[in-house]
Protein backbone atom coordinates (compact mmCIF):
# COMPACT_ATOMS: atom_id res chain seq x y z
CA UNK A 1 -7.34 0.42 -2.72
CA UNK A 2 -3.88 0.65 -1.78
CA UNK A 3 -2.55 -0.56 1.98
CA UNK A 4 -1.93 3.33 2.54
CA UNK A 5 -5.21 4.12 1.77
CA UNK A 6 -7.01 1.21 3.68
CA UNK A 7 -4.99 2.17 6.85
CA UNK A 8 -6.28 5.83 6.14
CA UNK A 9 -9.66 4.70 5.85
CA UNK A 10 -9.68 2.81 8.55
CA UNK A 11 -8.06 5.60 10.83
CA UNK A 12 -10.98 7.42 9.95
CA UNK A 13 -13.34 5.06 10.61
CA UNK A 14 -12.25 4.38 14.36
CA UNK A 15 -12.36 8.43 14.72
CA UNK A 16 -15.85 8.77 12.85
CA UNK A 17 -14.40 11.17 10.86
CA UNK A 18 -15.60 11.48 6.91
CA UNK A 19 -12.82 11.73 4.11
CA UNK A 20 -14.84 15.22 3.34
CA UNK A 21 -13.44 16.60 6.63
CA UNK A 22 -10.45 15.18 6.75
CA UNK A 23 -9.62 16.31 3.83
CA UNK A 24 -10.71 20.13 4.22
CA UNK A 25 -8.54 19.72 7.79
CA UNK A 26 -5.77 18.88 5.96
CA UNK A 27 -5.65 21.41 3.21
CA UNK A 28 -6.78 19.28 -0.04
CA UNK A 29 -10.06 18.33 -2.13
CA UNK A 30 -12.11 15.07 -1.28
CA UNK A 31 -11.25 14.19 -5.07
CA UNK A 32 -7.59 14.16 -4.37
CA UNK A 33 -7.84 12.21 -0.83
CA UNK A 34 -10.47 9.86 -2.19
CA UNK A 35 -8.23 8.76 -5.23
CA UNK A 36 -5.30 8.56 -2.72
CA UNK A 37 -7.26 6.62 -0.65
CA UNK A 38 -7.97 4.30 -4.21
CA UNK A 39 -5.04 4.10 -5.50
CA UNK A 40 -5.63 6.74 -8.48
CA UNK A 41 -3.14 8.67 -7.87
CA UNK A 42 0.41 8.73 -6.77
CA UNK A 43 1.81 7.68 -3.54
CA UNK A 44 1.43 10.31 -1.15
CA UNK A 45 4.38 12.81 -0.37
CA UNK A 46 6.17 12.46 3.27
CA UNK A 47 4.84 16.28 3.94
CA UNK A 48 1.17 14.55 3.72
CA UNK A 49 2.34 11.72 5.13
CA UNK A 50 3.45 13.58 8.38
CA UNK A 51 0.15 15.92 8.45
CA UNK A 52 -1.71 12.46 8.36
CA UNK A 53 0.64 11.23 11.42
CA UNK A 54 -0.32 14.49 13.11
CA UNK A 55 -3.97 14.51 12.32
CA UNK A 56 -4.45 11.14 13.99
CA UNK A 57 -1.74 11.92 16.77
CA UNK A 58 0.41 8.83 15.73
CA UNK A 59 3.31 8.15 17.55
CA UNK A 60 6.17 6.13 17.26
CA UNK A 61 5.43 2.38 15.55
CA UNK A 62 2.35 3.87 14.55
CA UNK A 63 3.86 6.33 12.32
CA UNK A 64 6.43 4.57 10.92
CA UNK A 65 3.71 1.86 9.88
CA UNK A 66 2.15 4.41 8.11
CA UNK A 67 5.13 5.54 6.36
CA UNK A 68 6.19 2.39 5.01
CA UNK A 69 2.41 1.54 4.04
CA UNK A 70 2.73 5.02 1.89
CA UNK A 71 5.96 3.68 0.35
CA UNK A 72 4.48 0.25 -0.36
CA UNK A 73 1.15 1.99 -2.16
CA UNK A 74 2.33 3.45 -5.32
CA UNK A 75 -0.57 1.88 -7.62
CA UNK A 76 1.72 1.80 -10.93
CA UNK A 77 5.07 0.53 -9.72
CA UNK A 78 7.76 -0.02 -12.36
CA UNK A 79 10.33 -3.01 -11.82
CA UNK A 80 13.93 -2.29 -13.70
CA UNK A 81 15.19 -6.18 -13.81
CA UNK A 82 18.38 -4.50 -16.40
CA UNK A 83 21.42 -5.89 -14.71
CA UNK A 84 19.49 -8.91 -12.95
CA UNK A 85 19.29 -12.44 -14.02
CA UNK A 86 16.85 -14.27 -16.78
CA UNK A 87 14.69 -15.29 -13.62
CA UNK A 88 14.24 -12.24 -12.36
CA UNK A 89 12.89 -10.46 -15.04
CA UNK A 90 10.87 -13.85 -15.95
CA UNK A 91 9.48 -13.36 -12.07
CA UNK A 92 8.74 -9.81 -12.90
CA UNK A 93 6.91 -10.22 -16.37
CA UNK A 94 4.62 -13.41 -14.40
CA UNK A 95 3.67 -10.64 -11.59
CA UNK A 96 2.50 -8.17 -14.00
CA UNK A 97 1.02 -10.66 -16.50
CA UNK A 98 -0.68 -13.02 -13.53
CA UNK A 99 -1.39 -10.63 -10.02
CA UNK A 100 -4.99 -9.54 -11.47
CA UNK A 101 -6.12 -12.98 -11.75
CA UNK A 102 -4.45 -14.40 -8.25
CA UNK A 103 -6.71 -14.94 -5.40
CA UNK A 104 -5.96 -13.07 -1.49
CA UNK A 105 -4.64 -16.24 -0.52
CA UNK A 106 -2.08 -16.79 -2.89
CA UNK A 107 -0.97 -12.69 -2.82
CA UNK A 108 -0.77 -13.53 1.12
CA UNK A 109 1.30 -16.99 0.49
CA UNK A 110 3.80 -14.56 -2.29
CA UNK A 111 4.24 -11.79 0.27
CA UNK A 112 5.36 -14.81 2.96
CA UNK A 113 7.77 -16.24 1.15
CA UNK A 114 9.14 -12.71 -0.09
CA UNK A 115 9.60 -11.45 3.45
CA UNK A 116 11.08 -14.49 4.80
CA UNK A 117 8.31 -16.16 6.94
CA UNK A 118 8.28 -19.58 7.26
CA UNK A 119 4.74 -20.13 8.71
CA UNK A 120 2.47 -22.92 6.90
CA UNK A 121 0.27 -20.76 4.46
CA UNK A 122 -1.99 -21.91 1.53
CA UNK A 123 -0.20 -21.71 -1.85
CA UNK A 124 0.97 -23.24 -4.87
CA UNK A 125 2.79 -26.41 -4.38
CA UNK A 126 5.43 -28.08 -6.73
């Protein structure tokens, strides 16, 4: 499942509304909204994106959360490292090769250290 799709899902849990009828409401099939929702397909277009937003009368933060959680859920990303250093394309290869066996904590402790936080979390230590 993709952030996107877990905010979606949980969106329509709080509102007790099935992806069956959200979907029809919004103009596509359950199969489409249910592989959004699980990262089998793409990440969703801005027009959906906004319909979404609308659906669940988001304002503001809100919305832009959801925006940036559709831009962070494309489910086959490609990383160009052509131009960038020998470690950055070693970094790249060891995501690919390693994220399917790494554990929530140590995803969490990555993500820290990639956005800048400095608070004490579990991870590898060297």
């Amino acid at each position: 499942m993709t952030p996107f799709g877990m905010k979606v899902r949980d969106l329509r849990k709080q509102n007790a509304i099935t992806l069956k009828k959200m979907a029809e409401d919004l103009g596509v099939s359950s199969a489409y909204f249910s592989a959004l929702e699980h990262g089998h397909r793409s990440r969703p277009g801005s027009g959906l994106v906004q319909q979404i937003c609308g659906y669940f009368d988001l304002m503001w933060d809100d919305a832009e959360e959801l925006r940036r959680l559709a831009e962070l859920s494309h489910p086959r990303i490609v990383v160009n490292t052509a131009g960038l250093t020998p470690k950055a394309t070693e970094l790249a290869n060891t995501l690919a090769t390693q994220i399917k066996n790494m554990d929530e904590d140590t995803i969490e402790w990555i993500l820290a250290e990639i956005r800048g936080r400095h608070a004490p979390l579990k991870g590898p230590t060297h």
